[in-house]
Each structure stands twice: as C-alpha cells, then as structure tokens.
Protein backbone atom coordinates (compact mmCIF):
# COMPACT_ATOMS: atom_id res chain seq x y z
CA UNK A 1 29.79 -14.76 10.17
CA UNK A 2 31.62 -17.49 8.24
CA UNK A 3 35.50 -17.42 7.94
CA UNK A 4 36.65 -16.06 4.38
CA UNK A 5 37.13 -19.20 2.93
CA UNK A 6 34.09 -20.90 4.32
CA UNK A 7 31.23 -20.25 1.92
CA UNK A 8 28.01 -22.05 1.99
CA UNK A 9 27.12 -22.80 -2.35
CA UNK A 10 24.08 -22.98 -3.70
CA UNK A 11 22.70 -24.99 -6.35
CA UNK A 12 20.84 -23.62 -9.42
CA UNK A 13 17.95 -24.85 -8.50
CA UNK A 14 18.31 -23.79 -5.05
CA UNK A 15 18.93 -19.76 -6.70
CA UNK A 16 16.23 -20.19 -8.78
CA UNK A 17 13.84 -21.83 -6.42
CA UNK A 18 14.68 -18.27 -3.81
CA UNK A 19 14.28 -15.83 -6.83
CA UNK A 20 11.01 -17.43 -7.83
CA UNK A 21 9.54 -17.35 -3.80
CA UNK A 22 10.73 -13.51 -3.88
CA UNK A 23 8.92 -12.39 -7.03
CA UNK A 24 5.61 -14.25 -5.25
CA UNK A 25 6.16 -12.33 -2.19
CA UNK A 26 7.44 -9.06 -3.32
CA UNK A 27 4.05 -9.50 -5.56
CA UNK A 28 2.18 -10.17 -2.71
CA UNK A 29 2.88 -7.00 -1.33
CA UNK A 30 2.52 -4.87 -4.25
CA UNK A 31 -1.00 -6.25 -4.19
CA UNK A 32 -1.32 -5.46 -0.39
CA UNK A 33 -0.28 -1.90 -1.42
CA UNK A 34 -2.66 -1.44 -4.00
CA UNK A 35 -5.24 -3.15 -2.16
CA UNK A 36 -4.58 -0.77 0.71
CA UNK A 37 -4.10 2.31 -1.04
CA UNK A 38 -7.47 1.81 -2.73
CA UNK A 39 -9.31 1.33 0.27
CA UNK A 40 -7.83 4.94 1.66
CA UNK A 41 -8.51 6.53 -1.63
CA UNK A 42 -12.06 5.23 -2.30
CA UNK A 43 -13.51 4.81 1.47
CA UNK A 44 -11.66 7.01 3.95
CA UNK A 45 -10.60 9.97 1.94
CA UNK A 46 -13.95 9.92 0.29
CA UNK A 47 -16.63 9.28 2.81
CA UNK A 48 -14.80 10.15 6.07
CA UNK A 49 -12.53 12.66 4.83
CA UNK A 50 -14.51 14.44 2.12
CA UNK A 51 -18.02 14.31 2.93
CA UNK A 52 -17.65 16.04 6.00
CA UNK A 53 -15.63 18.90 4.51
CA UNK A 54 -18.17 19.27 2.13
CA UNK A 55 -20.79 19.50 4.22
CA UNK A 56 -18.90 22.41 6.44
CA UNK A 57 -18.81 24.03 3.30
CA UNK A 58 -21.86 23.83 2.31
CA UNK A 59 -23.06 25.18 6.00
CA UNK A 60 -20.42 27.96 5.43
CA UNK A 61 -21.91 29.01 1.77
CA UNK A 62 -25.40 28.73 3.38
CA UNK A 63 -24.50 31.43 6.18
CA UNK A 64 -22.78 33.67 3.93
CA UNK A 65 -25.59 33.77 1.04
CA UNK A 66 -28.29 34.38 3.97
CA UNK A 67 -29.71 31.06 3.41
C-alpha cells in the first residue's frame, strides 16, 4: 500500500472506460448464470432427476394396486 499522500488519479475517461468493462463482465456472468441455471432446471432436474423418480413411482403404484 501507497503512503497517505501518494494517490494514483484517474482520468474520466479512464473511470468511465473501468465502469463500462464491469457492466460487460458482470453481464457476462449474469448470462453464465442464467445459462447455467437453465440447463439444471430443464436437463438435469428434469430428465435425470425427475424421470427416474417417476418411474419408482410408478413401479410403487403398480405393486400396491396389484398391477
């Protein structure tokens, strides 16, 4: 760390140019995220999570109604 009195400044520009490349990557991942969380929602809770319990289901309801 700098002494007290020895800053570094920024330009406008320079503020404005490391805001801007935040927003893009803070976007990027939000899109990761939603990317992501789609992919768990729609393919593995679905298929690999849910399909199986519904079949064991069904296999339980068959046994208990005799079938």
């Amino acid at each position: 760390m700098g002494s007290p009195g020895n800053e570094t400044k920024y330009s406008k520009a320079e503020i404005e140019l490391a805001e801007k490349q935040a927003k893009e990557s803070l976007a990027l991942v939000g899109f990761a995220f939603n990317k992501t969380k789609n992919i768990l929602e729609e393919e593995v809770i679905q298929e690999r999570v849910g399909k199986p319990i519904k079949k064991g289901f069904d296999t339980i309801n068959k046994l208990f109604s005799g079938g």
